[in-house]
PDB file of N, CA and C in Angstrom:
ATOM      1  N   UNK A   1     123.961 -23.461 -28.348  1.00  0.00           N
ATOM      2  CA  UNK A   1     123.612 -24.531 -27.426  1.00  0.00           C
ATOM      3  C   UNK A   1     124.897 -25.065 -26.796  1.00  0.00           C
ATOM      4  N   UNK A   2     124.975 -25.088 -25.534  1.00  0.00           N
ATOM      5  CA  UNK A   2     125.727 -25.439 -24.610  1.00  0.00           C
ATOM      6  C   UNK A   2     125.733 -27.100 -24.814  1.00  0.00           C
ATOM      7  N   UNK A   3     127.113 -27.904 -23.839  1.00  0.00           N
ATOM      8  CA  UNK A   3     126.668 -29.805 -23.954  1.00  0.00           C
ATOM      9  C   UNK A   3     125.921 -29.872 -23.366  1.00  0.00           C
ATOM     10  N   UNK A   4     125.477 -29.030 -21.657  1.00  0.00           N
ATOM     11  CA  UNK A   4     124.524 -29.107 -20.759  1.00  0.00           C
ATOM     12  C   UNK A   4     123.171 -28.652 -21.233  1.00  0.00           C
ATOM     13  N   UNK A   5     122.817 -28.366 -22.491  1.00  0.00           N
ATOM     14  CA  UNK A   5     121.486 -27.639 -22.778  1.00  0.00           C
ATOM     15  C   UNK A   5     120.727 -28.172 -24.102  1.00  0.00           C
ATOM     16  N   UNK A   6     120.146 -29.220 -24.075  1.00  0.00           N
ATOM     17  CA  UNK A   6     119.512 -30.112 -24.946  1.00  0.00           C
ATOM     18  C   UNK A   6     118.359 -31.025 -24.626  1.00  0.00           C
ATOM     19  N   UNK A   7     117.882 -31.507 -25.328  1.00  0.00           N
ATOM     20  CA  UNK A   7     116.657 -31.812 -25.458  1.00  0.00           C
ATOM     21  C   UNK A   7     116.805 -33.279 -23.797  1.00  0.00           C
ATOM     22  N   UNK A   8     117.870 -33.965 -23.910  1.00  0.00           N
ATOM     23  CA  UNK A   8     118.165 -34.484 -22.459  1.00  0.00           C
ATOM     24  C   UNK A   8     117.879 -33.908 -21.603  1.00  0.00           C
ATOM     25  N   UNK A   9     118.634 -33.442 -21.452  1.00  0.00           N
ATOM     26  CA  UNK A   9     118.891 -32.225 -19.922  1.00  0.00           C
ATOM     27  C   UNK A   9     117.606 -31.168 -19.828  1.00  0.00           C
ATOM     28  N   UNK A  10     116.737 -30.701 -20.696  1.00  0.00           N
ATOM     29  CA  UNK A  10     115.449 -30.361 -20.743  1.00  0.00           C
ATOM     30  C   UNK A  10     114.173 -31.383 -20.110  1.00  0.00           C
ATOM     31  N   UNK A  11     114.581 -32.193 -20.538  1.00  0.00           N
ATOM     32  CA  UNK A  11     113.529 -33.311 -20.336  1.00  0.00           C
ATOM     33  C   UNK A  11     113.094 -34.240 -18.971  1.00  0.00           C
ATOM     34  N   UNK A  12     114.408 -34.379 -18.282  1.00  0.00           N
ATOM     35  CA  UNK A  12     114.317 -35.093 -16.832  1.00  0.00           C
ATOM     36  C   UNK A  12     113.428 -36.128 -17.007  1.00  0.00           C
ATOM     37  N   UNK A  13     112.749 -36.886 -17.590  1.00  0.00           N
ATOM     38  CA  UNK A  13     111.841 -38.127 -17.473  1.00  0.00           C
ATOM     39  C   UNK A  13     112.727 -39.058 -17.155  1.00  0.00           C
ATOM     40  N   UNK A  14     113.825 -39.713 -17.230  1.00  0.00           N
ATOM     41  CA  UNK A  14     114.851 -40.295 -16.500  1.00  0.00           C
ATOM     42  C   UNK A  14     114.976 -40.361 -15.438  1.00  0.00           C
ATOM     43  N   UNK A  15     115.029 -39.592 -14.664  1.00  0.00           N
ATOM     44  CA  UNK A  15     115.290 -38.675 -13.483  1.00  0.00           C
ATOM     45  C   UNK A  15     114.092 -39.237 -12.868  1.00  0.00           C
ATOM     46  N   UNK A  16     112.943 -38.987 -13.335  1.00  0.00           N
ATOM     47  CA  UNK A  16     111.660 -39.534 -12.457  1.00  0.00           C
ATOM     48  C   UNK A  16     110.327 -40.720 -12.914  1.00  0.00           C
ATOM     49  N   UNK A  17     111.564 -41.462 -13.498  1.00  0.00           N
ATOM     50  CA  UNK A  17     111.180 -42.915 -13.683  1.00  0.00           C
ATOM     51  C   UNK A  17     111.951 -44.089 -13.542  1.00  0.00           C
ATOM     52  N   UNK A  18     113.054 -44.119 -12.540  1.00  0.00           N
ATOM     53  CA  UNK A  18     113.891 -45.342 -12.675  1.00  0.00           C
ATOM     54  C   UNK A  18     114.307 -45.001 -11.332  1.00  0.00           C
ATOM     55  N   UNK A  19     115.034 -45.695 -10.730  1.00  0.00           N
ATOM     56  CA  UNK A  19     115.942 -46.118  -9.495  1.00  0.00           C
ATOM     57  C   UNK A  19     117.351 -45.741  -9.973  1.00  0.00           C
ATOM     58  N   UNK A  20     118.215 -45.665  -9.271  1.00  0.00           N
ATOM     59  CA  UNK A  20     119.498 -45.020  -9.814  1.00  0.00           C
ATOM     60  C   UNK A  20     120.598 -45.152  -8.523  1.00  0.00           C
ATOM     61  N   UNK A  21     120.907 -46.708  -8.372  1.00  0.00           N
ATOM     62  CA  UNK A  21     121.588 -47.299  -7.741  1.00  0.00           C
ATOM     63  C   UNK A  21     123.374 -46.984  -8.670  1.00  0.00           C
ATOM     64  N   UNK A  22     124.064 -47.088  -7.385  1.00  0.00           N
ATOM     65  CA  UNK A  22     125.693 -46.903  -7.813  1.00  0.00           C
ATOM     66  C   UNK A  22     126.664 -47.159  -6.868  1.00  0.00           C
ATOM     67  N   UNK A  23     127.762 -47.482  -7.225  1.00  0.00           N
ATOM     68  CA  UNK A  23     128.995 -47.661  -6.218  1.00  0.00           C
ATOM     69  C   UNK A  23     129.064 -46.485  -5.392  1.00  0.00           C
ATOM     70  N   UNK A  24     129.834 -46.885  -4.514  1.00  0.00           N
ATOM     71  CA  UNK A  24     129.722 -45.375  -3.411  1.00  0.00           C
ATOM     72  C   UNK A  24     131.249 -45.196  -4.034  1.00  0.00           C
ATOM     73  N   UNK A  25     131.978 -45.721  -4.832  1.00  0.00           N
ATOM     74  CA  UNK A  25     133.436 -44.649  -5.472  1.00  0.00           C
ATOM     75  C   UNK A  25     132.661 -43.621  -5.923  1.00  0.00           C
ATOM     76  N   UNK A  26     131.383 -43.120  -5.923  1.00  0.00           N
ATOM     77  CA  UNK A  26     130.926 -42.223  -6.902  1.00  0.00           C
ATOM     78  C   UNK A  26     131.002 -40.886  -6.142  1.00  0.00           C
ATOM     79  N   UNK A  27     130.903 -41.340  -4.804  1.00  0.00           N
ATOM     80  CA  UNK A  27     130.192 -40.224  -3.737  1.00  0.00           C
ATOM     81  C   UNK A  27     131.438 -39.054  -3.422  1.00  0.00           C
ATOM     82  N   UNK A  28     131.223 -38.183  -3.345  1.00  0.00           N
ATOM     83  CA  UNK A  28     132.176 -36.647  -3.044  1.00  0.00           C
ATOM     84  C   UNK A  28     132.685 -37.188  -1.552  1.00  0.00           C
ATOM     85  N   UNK A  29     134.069 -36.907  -1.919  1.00  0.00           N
ATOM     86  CA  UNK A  29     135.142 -37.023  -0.800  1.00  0.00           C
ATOM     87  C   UNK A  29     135.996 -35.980  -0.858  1.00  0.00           C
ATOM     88  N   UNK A  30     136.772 -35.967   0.289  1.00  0.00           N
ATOM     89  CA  UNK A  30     137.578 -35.230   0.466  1.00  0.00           C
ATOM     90  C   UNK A  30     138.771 -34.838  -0.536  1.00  0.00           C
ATOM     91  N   UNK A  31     138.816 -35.896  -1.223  1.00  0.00           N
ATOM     92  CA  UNK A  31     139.621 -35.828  -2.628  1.00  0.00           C
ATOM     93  C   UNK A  31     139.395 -35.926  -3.755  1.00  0.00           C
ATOM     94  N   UNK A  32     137.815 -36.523  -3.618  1.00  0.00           N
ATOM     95  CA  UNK A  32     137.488 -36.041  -5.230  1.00  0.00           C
ATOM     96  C   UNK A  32     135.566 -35.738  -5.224  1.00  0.00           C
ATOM     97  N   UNK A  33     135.500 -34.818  -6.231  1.00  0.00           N
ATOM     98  CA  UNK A  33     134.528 -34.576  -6.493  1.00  0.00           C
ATOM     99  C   UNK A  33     133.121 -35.861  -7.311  1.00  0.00           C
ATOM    100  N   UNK A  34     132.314 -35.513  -6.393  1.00  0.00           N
ATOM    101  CA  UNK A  34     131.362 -36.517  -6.655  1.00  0.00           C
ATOM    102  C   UNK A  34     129.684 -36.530  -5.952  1.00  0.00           C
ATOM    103  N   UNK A  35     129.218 -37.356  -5.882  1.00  0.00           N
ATOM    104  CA  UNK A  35     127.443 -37.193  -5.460  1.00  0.00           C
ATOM    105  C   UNK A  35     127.771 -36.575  -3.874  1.00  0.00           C
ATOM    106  N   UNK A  36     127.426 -35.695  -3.752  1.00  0.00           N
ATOM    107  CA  UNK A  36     127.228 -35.490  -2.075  1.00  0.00           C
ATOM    108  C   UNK A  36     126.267 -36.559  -1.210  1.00  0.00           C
ATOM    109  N   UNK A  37     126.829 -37.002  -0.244  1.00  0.00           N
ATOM    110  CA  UNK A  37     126.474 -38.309   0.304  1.00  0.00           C
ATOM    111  C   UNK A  37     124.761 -37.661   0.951  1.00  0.00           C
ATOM    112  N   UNK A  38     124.976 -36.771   1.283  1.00  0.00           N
ATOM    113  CA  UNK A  38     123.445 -36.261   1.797  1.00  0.00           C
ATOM    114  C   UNK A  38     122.275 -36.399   0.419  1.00  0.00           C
ATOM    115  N   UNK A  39     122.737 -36.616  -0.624  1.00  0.00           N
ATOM    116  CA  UNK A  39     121.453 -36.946  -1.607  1.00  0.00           C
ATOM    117  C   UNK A  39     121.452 -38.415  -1.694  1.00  0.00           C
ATOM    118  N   UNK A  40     122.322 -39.353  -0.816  1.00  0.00           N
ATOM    119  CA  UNK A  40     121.965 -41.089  -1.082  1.00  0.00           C
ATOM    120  C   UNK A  40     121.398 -41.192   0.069  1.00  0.00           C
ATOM    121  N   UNK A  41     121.283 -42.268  -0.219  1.00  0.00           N
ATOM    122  CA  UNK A  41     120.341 -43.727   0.692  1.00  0.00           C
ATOM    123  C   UNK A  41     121.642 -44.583   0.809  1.00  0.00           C
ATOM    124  N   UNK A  42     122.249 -45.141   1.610  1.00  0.00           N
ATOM    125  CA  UNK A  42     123.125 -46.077   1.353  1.00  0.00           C
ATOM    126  C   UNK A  42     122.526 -47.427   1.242  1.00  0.00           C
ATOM    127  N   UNK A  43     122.785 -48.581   0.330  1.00  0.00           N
ATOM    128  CA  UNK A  43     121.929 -50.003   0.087  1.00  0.00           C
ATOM    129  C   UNK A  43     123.096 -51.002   0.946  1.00  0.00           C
ATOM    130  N   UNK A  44     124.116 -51.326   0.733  1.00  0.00           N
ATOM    131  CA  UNK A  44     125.351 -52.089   1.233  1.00  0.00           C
ATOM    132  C   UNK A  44     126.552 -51.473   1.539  1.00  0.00           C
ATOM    133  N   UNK A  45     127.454 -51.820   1.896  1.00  0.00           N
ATOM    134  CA  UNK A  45     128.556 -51.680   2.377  1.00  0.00           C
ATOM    135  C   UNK A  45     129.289 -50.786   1.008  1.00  0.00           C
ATOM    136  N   UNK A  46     128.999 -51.026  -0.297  1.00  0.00           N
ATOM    137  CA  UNK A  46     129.856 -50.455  -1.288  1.00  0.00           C
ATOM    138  C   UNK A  46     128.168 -50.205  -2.504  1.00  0.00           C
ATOM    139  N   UNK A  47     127.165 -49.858  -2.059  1.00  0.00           N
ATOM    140  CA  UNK A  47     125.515 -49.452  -3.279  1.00  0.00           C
ATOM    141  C   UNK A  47     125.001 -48.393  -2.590  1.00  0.00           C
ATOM    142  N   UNK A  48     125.022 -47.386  -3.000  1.00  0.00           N
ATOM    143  CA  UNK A  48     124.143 -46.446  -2.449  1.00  0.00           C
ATOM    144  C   UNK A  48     122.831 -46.123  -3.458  1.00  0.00           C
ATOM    145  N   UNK A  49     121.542 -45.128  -3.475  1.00  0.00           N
ATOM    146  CA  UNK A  49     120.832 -44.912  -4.067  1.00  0.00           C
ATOM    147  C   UNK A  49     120.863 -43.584  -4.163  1.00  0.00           C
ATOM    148  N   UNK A  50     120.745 -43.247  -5.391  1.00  0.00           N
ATOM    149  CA  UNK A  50     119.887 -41.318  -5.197  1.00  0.00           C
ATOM    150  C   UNK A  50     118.814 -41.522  -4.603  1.00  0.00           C
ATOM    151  N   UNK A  51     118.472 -40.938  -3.742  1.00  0.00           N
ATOM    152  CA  UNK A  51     117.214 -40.256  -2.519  1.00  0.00           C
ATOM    153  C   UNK A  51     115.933 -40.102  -3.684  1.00  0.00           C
ATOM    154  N   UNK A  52     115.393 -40.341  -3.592  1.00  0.00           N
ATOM    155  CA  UNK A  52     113.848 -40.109  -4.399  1.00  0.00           C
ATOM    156  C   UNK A  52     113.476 -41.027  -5.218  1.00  0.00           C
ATOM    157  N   UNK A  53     114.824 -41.625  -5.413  1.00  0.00           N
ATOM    158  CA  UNK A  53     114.459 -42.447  -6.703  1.00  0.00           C
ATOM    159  C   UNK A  53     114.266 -44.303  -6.645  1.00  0.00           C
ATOM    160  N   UNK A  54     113.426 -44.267  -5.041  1.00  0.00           N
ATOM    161  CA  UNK A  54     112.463 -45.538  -5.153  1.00  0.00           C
ATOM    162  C   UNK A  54     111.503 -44.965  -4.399  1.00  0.00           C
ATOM    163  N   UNK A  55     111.317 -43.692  -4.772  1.00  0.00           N
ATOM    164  CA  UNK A  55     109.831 -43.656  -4.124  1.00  0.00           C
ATOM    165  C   UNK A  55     108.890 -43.656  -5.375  1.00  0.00           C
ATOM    166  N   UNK A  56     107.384 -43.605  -5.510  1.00  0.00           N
ATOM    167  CA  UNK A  56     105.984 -44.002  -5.868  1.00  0.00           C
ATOM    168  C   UNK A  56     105.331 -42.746  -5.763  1.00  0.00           C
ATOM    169  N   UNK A  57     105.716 -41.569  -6.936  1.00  0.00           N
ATOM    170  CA  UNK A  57     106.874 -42.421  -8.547  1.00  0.00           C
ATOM    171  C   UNK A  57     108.249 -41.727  -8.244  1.00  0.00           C
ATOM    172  N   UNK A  58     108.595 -42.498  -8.550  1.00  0.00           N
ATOM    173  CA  UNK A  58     110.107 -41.649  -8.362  1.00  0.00           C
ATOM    174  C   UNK A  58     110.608 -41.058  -9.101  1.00  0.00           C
ATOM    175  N   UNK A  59     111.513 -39.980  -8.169  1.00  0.00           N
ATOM    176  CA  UNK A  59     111.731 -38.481  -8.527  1.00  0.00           C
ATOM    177  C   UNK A  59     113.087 -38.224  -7.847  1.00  0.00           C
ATOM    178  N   UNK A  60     114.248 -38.014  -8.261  1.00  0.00           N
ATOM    179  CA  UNK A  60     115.635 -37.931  -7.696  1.00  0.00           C
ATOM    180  C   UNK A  60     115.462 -36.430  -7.428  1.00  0.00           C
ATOM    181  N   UNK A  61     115.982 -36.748  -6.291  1.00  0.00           N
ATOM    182  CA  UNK A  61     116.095 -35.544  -5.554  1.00  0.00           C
ATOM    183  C   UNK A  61     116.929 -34.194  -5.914  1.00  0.00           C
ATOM    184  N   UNK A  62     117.936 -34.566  -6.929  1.00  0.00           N
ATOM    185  CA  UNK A  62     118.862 -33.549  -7.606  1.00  0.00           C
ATOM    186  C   UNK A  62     118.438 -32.784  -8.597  1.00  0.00           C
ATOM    187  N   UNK A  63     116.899 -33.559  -9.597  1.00  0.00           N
ATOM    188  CA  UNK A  63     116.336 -32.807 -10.256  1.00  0.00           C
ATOM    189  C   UNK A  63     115.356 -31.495  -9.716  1.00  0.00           C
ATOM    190  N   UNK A  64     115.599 -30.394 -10.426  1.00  0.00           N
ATOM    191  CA  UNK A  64     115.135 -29.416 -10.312  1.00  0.00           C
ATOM    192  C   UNK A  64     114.147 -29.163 -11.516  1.00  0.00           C
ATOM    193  N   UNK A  65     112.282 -28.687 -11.669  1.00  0.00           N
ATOM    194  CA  UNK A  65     111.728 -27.978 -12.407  1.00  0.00           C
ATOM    195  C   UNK A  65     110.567 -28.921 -12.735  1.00  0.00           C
ATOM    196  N   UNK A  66     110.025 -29.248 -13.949  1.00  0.00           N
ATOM    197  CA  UNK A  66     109.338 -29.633 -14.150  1.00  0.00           C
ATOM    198  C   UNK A  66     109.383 -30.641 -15.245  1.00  0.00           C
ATOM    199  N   UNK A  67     108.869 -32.152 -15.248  1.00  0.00           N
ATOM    200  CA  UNK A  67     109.813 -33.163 -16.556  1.00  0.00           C
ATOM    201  C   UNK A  67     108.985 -32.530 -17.267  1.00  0.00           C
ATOM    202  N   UNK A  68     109.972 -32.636 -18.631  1.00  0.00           N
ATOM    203  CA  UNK A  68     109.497 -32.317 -20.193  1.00  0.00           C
ATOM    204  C   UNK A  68     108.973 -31.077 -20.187  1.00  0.00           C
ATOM    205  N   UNK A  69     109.090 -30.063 -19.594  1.00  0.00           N
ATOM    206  CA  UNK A  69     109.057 -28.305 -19.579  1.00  0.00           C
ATOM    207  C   UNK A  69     110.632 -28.143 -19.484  1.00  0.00           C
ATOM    208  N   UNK A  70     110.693 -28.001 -18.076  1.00  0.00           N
ATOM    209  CA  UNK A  70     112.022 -26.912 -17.885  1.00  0.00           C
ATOM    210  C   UNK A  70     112.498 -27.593 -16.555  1.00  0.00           C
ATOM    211  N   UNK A  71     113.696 -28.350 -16.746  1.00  0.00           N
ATOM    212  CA  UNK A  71     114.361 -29.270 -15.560  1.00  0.00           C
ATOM    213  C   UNK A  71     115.903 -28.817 -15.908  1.00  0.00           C
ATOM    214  N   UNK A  72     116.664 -29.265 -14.736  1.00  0.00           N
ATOM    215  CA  UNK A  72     118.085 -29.256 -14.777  1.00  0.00           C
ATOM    216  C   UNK A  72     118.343 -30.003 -13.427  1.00  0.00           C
ATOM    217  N   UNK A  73     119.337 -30.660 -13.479  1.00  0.00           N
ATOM    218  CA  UNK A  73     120.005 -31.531 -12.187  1.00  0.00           C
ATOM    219  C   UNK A  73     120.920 -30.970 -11.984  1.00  0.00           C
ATOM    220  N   UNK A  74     120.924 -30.605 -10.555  1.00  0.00           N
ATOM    221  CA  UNK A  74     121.778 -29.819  -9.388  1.00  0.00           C
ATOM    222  C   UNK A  74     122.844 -29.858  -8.800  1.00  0.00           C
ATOM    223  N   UNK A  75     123.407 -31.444  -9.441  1.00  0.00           N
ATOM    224  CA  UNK A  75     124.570 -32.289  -9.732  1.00  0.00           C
ATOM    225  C   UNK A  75     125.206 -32.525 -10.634  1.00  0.00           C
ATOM    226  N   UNK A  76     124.710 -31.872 -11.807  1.00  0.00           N
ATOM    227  CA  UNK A  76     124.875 -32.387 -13.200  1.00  0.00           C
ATOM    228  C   UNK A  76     127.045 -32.637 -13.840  1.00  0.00           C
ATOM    229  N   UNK A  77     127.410 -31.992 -13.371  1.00  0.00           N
ATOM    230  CA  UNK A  77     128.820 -32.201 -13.276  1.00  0.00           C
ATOM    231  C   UNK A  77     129.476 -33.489 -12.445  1.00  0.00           C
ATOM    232  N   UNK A  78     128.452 -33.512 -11.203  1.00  0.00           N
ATOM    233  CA  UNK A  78     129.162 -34.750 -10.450  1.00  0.00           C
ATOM    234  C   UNK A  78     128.122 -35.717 -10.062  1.00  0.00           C
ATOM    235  N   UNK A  79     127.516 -35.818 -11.675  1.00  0.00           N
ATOM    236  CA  UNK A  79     125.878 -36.815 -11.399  1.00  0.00           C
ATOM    237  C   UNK A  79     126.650 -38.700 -11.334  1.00  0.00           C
ATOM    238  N   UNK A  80     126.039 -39.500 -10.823  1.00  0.00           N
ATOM    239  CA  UNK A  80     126.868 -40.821 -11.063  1.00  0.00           C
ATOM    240  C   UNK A  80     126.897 -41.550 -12.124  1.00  0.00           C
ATOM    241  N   UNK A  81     127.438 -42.847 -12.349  1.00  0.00           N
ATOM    242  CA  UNK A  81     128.106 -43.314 -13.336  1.00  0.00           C
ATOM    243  C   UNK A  81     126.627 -43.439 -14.096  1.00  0.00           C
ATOM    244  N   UNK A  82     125.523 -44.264 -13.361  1.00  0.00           N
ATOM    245  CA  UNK A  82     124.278 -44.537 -14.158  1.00  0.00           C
ATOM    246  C   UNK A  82     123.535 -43.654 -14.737  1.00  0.00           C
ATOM    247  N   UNK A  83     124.122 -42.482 -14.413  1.00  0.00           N
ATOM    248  CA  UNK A  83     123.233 -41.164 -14.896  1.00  0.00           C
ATOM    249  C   UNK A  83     124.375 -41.027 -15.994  1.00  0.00           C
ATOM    250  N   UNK A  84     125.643 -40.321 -15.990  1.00  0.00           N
ATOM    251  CA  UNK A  84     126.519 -40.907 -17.543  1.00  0.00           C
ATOM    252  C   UNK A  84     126.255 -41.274 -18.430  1.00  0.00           C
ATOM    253  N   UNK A  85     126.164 -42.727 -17.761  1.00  0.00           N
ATOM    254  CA  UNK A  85     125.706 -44.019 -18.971  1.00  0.00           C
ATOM    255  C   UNK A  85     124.638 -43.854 -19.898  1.00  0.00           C
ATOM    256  N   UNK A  86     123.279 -43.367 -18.843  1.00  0.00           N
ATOM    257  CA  UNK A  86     122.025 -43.582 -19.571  1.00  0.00           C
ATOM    258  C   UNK A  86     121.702 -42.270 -20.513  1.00  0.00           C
ATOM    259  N   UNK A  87     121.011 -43.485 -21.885  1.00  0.00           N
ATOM    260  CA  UNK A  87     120.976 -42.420 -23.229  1.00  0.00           C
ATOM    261  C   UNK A  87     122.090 -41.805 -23.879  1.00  0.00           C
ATOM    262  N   UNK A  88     123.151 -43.059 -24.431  1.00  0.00           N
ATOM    263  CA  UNK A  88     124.076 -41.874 -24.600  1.00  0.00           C
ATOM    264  C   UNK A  88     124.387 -41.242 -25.927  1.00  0.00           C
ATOM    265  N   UNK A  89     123.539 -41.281 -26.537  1.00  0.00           N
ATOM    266  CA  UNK A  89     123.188 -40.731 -27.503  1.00  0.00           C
ATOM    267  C   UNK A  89     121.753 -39.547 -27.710  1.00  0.00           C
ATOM    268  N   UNK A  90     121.105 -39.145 -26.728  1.00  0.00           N
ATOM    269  CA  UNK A  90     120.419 -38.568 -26.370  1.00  0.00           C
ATOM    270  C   UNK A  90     121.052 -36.878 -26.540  1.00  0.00           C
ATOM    271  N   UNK A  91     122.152 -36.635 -26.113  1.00  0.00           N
ATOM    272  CA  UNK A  91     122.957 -35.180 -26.469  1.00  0.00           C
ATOM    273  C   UNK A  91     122.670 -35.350 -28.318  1.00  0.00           C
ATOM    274  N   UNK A  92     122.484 -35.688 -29.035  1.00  0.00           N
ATOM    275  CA  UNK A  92     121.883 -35.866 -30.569  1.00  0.00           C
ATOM    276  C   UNK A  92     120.865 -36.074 -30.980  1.00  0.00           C
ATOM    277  N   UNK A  93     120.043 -36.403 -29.831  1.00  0.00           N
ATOM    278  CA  UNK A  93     118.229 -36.303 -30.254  1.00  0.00           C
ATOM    279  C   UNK A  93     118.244 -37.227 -30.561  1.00  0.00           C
ATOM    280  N   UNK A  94     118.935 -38.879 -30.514  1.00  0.00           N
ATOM    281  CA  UNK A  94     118.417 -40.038 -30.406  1.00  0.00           C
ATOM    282  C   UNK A  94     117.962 -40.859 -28.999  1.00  0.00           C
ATOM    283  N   UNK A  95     117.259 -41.260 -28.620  1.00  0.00           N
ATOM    284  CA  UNK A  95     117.092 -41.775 -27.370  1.00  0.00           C
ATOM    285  C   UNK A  95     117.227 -42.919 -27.708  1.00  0.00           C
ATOM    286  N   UNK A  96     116.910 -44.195 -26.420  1.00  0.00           N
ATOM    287  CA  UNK A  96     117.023 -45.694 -26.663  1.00  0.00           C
ATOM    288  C   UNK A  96     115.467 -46.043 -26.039  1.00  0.00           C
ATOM    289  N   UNK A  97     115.556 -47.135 -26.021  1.00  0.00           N
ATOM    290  CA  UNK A  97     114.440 -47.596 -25.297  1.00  0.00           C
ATOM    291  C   UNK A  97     114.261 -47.304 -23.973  1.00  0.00           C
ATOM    292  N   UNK A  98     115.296 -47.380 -22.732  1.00  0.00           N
ATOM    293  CA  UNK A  98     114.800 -46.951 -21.486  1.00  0.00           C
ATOM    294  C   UNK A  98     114.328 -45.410 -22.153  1.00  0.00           C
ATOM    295  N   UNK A  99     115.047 -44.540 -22.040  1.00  0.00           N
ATOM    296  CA  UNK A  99     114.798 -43.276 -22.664  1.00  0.00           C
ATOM    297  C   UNK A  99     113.535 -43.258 -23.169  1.00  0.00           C
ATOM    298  N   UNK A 100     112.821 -43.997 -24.071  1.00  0.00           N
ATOM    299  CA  UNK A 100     112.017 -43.786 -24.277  1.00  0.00           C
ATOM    300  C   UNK A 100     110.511 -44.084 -23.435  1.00  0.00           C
ATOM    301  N   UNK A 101     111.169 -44.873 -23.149  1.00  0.00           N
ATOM    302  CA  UNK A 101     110.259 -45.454 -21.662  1.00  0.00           C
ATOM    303  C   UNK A 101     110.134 -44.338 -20.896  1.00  0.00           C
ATOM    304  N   UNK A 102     111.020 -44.244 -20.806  1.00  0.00           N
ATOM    305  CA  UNK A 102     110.557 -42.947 -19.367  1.00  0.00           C
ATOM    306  C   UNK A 102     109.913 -42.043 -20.023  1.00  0.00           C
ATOM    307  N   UNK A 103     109.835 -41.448 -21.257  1.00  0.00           N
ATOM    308  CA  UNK A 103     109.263 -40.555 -21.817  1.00  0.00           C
ATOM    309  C   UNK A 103     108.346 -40.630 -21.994  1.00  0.00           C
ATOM    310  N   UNK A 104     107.545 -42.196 -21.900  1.00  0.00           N
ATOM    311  CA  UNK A 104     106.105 -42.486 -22.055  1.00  0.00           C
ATOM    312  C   UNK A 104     105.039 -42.397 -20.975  1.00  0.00           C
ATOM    313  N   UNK A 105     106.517 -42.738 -20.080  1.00  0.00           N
ATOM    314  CA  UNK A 105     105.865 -42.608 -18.705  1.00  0.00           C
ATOM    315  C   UNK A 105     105.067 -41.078 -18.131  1.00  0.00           C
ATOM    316  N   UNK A 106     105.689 -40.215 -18.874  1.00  0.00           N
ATOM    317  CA  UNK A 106     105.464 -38.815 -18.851  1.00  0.00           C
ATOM    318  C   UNK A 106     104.757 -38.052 -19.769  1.00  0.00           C
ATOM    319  N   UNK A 107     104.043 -39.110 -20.624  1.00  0.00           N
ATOM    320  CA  UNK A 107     103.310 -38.285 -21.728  1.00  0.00           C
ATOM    321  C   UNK A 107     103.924 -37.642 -22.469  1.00  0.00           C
ATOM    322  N   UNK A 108     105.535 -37.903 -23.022  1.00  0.00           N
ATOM    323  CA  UNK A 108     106.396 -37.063 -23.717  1.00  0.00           C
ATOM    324  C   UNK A 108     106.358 -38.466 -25.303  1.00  0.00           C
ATOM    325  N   UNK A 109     106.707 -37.665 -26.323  1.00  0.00           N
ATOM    326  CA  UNK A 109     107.369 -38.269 -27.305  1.00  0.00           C
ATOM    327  C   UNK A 109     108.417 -39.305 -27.320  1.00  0.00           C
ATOM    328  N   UNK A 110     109.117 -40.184 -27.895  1.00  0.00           N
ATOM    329  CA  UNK A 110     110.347 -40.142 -28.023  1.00  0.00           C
ATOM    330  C   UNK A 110     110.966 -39.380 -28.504  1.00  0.00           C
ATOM    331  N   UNK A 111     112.647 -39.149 -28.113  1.00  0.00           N
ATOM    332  CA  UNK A 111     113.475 -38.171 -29.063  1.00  0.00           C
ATOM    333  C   UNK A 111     113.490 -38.252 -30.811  1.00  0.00           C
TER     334      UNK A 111
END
């Protein structure tokens, strides 16, 4: 098992149950690697959004497959800080409460 290949990164219910607002330091520039600006929404002058993820239900546009079968995000190297952050204990098969939330949302278990 790879870090990228676990019961997280399998699962995507994250991905298509929350909003996933972030600084635009996050976004791919000319000097550093980061969200390609064509998958945000910009919110303010310095908040952008991942694309999908305030729509009804939302679904970020970077995820690829199907939640809780077979998913992977298409960004996953230069995903943003809130995607990082969330579950971070989830690479160990513990989730938290959002985590688990979203998993309910999807008819999945918790971890």
């Amino acid at each position: 098992m790879t870090m990228t290949d676990f019961a997280c990164t399998r699962c995507g219910a994250c991905c298509a149950a929350f909003r996933v607002d972030f600084h635009c330091a996050d976004l791919a520039s000319s000097e550093a690697k980061g969200v390609p600006v064509a998958l945000t929404v910009p919110l303010t002058a310095t908040l952008v959004r991942m694309r999908g993820t305030d729509e009804a239900p939302p679904r970020c546009i970077a995820l690829e497959g199907e939640v809780g079968k077979s998913v992977r995000c298409t960004i996953y190297e230069q995903r943003p800080g809130p995607c990082r952050d969330f579950a971070p204990y989830a690479p160990l098969g513990i989730g938290d409460d959002a985590c688990d939330r979203a998993r309910r949302r999807h008819g999945l278990p918790p971890l």
